[in-house]
C-alpha atoms as a PDB file:
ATOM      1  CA  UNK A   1     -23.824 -18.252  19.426  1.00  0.00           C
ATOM      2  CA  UNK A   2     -21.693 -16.648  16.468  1.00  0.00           C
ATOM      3  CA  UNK A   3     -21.526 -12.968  16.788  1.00  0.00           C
ATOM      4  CA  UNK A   4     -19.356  -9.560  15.572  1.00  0.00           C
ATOM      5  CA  UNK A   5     -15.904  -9.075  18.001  1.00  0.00           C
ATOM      6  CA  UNK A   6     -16.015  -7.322  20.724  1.00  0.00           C
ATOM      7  CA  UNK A   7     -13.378  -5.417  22.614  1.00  0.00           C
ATOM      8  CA  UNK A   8     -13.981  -7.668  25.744  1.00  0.00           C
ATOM      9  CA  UNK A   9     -13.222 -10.443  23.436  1.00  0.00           C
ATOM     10  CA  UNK A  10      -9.872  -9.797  22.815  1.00  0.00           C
ATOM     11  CA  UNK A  11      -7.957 -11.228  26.205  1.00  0.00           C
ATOM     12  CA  UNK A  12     -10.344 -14.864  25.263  1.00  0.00           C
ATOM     13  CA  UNK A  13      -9.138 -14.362  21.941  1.00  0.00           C
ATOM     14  CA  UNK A  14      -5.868 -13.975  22.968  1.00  0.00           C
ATOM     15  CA  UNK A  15      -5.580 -17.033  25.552  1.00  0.00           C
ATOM     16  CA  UNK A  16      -7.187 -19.505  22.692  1.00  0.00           C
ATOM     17  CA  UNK A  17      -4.652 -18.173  20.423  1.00  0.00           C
ATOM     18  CA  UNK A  18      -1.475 -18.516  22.827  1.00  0.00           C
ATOM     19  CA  UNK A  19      -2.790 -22.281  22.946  1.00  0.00           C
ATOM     20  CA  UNK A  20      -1.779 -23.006  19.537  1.00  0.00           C
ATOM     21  CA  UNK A  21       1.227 -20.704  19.555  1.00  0.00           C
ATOM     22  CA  UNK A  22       2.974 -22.850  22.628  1.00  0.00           C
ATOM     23  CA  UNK A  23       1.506 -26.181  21.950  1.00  0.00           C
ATOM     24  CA  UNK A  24       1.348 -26.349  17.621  1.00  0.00           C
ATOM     25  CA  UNK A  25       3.177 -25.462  14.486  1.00  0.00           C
ATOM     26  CA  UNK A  26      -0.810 -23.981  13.162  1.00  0.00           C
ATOM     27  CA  UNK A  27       0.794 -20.390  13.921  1.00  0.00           C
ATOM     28  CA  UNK A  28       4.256 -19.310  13.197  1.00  0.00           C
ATOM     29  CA  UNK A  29       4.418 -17.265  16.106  1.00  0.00           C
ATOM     30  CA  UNK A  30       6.862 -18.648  17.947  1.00  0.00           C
ATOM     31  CA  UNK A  31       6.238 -17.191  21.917  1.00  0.00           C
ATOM     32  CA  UNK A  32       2.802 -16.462  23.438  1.00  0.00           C
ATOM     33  CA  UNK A  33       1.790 -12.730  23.302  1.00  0.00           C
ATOM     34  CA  UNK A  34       1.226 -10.568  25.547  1.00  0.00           C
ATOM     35  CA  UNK A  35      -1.967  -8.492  25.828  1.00  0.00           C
ATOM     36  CA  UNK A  36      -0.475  -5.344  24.224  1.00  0.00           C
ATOM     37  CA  UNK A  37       1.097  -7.478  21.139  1.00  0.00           C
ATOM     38  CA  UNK A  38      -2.147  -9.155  20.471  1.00  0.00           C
ATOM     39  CA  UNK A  39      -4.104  -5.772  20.504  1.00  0.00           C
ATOM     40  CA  UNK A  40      -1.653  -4.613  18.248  1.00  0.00           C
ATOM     41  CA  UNK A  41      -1.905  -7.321  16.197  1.00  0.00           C
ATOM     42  CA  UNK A  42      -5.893  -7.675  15.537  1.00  0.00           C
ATOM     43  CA  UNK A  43      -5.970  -3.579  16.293  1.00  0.00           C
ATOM     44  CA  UNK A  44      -5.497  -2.837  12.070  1.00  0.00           C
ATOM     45  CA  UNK A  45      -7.584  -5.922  11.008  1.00  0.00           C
ATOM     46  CA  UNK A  46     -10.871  -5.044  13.670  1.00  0.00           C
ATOM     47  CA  UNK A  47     -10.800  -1.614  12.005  1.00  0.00           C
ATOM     48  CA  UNK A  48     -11.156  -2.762   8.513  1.00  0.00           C
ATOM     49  CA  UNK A  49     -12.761  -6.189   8.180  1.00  0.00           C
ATOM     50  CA  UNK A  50     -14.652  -8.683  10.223  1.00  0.00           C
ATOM     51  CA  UNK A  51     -14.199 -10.482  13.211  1.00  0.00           C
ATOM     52  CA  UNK A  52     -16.424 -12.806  13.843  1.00  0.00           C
ATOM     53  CA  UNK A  53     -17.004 -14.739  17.704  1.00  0.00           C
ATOM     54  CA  UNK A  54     -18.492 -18.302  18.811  1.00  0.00           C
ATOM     55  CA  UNK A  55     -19.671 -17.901  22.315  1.00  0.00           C
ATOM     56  CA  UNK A  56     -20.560 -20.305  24.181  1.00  0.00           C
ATOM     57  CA  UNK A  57     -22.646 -19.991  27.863  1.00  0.00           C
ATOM     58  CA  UNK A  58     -20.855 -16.570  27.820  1.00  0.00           C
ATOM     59  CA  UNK A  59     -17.654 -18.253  26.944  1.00  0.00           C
ATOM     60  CA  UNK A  60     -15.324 -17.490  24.218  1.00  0.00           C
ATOM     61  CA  UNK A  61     -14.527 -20.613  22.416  1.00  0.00           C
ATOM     62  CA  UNK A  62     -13.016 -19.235  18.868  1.00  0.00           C
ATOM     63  CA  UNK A  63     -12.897 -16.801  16.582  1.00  0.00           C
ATOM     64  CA  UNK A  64     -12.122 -15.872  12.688  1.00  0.00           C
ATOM     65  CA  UNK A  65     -11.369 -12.992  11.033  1.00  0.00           C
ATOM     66  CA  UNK A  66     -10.069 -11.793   7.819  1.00  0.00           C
ATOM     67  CA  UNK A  67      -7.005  -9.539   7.281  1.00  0.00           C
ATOM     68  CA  UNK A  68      -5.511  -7.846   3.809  1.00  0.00           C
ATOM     69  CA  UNK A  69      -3.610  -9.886   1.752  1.00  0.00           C
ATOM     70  CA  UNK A  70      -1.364  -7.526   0.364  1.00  0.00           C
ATOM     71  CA  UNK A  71      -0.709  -3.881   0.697  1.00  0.00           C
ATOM     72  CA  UNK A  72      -0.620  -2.897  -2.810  1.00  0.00           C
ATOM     73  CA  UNK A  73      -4.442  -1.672  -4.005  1.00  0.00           C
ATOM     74  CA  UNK A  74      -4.927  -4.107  -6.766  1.00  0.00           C
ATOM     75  CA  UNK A  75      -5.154  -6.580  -3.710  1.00  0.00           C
ATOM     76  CA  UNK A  76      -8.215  -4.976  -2.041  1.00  0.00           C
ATOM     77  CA  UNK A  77     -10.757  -7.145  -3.579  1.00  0.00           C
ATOM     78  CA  UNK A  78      -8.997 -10.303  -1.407  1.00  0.00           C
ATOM     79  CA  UNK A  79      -8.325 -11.079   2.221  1.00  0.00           C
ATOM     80  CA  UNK A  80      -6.477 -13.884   3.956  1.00  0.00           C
ATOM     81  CA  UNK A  81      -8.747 -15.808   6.733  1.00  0.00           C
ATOM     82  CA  UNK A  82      -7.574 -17.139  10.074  1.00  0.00           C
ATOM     83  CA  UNK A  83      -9.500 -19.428  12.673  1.00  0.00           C
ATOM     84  CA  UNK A  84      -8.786 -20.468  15.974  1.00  0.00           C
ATOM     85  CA  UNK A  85     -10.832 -22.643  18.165  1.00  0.00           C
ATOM     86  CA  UNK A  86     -10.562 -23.719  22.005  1.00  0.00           C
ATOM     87  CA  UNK A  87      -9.865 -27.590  21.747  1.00  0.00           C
ATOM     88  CA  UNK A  88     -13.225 -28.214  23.564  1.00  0.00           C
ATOM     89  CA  UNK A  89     -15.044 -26.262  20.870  1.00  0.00           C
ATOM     90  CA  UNK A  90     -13.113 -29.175  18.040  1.00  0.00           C
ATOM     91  CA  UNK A  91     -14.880 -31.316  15.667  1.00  0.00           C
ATOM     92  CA  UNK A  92     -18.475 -30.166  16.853  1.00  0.00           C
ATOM     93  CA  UNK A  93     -19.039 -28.092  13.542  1.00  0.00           C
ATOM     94  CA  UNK A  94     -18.123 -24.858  15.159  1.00  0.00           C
ATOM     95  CA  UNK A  95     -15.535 -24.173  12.833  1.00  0.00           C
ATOM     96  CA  UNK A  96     -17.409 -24.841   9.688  1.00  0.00           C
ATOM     97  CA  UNK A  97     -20.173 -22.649  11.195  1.00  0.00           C
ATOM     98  CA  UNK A  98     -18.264 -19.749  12.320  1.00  0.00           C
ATOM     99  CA  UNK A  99     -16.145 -19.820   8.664  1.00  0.00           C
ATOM    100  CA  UNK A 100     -19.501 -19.583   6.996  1.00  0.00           C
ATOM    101  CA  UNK A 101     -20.396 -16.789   8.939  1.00  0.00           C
ATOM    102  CA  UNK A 102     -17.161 -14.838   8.124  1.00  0.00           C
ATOM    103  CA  UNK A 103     -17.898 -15.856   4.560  1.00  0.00           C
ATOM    104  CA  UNK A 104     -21.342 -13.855   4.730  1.00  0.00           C
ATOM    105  CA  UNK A 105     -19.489 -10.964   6.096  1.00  0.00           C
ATOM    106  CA  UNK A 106     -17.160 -10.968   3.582  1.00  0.00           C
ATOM    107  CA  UNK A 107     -19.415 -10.887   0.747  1.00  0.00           C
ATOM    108  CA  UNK A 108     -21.627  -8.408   2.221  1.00  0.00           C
ATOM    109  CA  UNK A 109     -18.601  -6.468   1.901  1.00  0.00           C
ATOM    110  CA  UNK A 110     -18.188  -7.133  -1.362  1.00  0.00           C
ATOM    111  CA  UNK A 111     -14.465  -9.216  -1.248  1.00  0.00           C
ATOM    112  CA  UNK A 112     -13.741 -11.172  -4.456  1.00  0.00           C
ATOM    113  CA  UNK A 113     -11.639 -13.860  -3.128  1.00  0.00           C
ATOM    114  CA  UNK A 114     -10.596 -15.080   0.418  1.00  0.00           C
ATOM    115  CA  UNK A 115      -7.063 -16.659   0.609  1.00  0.00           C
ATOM    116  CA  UNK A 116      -6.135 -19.568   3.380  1.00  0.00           C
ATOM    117  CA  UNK A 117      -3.121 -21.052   4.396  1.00  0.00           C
ATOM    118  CA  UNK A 118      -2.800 -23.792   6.000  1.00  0.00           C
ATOM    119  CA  UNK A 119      -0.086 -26.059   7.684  1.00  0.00           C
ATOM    120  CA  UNK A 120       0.614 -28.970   6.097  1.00  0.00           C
ATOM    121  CA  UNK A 121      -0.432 -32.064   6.422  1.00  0.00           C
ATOM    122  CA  UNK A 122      -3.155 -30.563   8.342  1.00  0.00           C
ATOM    123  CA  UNK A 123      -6.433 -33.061   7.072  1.00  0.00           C
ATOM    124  CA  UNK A 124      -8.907 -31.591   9.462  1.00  0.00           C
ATOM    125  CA  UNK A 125      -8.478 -28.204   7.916  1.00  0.00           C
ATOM    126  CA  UNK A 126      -8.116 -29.457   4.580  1.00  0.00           C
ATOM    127  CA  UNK A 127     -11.301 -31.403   4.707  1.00  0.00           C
ATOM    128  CA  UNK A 128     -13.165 -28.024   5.879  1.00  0.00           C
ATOM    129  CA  UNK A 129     -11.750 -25.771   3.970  1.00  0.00           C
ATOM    130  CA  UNK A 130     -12.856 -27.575   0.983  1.00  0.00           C
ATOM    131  CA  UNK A 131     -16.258 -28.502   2.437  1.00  0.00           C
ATOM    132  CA  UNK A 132     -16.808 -24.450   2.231  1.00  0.00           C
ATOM    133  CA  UNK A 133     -15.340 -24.000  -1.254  1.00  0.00           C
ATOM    134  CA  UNK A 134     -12.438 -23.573  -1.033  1.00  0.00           C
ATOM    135  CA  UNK A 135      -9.729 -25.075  -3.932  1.00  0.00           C
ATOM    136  CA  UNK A 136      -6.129 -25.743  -3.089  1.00  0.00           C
ATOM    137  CA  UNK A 137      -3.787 -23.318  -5.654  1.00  0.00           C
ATOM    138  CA  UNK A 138      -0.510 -23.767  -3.880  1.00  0.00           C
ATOM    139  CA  UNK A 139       1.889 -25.836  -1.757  1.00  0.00           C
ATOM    140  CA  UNK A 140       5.247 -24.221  -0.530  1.00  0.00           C
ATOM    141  CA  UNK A 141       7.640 -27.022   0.666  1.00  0.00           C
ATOM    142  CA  UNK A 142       9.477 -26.271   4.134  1.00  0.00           C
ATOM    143  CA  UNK A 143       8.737 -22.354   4.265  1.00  0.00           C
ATOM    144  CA  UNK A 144       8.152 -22.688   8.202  1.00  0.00           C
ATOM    145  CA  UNK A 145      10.726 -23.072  10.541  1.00  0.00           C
ATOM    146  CA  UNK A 146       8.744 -23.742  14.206  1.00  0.00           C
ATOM    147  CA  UNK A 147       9.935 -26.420  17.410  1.00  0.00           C
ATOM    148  CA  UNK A 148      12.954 -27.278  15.072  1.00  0.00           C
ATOM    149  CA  UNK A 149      11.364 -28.575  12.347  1.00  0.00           C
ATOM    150  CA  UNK A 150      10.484 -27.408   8.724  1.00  0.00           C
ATOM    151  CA  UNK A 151       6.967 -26.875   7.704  1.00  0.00           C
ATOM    152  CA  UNK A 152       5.197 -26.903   4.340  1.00  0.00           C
ATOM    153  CA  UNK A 153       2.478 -24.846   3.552  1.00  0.00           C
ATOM    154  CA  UNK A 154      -0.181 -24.820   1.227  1.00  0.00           C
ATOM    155  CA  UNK A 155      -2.827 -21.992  -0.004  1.00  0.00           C
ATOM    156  CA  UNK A 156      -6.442 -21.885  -0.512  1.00  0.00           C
ATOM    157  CA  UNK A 157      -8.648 -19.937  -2.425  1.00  0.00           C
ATOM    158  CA  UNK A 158     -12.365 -19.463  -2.621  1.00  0.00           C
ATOM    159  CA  UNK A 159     -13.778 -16.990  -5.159  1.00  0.00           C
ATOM    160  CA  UNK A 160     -16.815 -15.408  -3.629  1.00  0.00           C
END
């Protein structure tokens, strides 16, 4: 089931997100975060855009949401995405599925343009992203610096 964030979600959230902070280069945080940090963290972004929840038997196994792209106002039309998925909930669909969701709730909000980036190479997330829409508008060459090596990454853009 995909359904709105809620605050009971957010230590689920949290633990699925830790997993790819320790174990991958998909985040740049670089050391798990505590309760408080990741409240802090989604606290601005819950209050102004969408977070949207794949639950499955009454566990949390992923989440997107969208966050501002840039402060200045001329920005406010566009929004950067994120998703994070428990590895048990990979390569079933859930991650198209929930993306397409936060896409809805986007445009019901009336955003212009959602902006991705994404680790690279990173084919699994390439292969969605574009399967949604998205087109690839930039590649930044060893921007990352994560488990002592340099990572490139490269931004996506679907106009809604």
């Amino acid at each position: 089931m995909i359904r709105q964030f809620k605050p009971s979600d957010l230590n689920p959230m949290r633990e699925i997100y830790n997993h790819y902070v320790e174990n991958t280069l998909l985040t740049f945080d670089e050391v798990a975060l505590t309760e408080t940090e990741f409240s802090d963290k989604l606290s601005p972004v819950l209050s102004k855009f969408p977070c949207m929840v794949y639950e499955k038997e009454g566990k949390v196994m992923g989440f997107a949401y969208a966050t501002e792209w840039k402060e200045n106002p001329a920005y406010r039309f566009t929004v950067s995405s994120s998703i994070y998925l428990d590895p048990e909930a990979m390569d079933k669909g859930t991650g198209t599925a929930l993306y397409r969701k936060l896409i809805e709730e986007l445009k019901e909000m009336k955003m212009h343009s959602i902006v991705a980036g994404i680790l690279m190479p990173n084919e699994k997330s390439t292969r969605m992203h574009e399967r949604l829409g998205f087109s690839k508008v930039a590649h930044l060459s060893q921007i990352g610096y994560k488990f002592n090596k340099w990572i490139d990454v490269s931004y996506w853009q679907m106009i809604l």
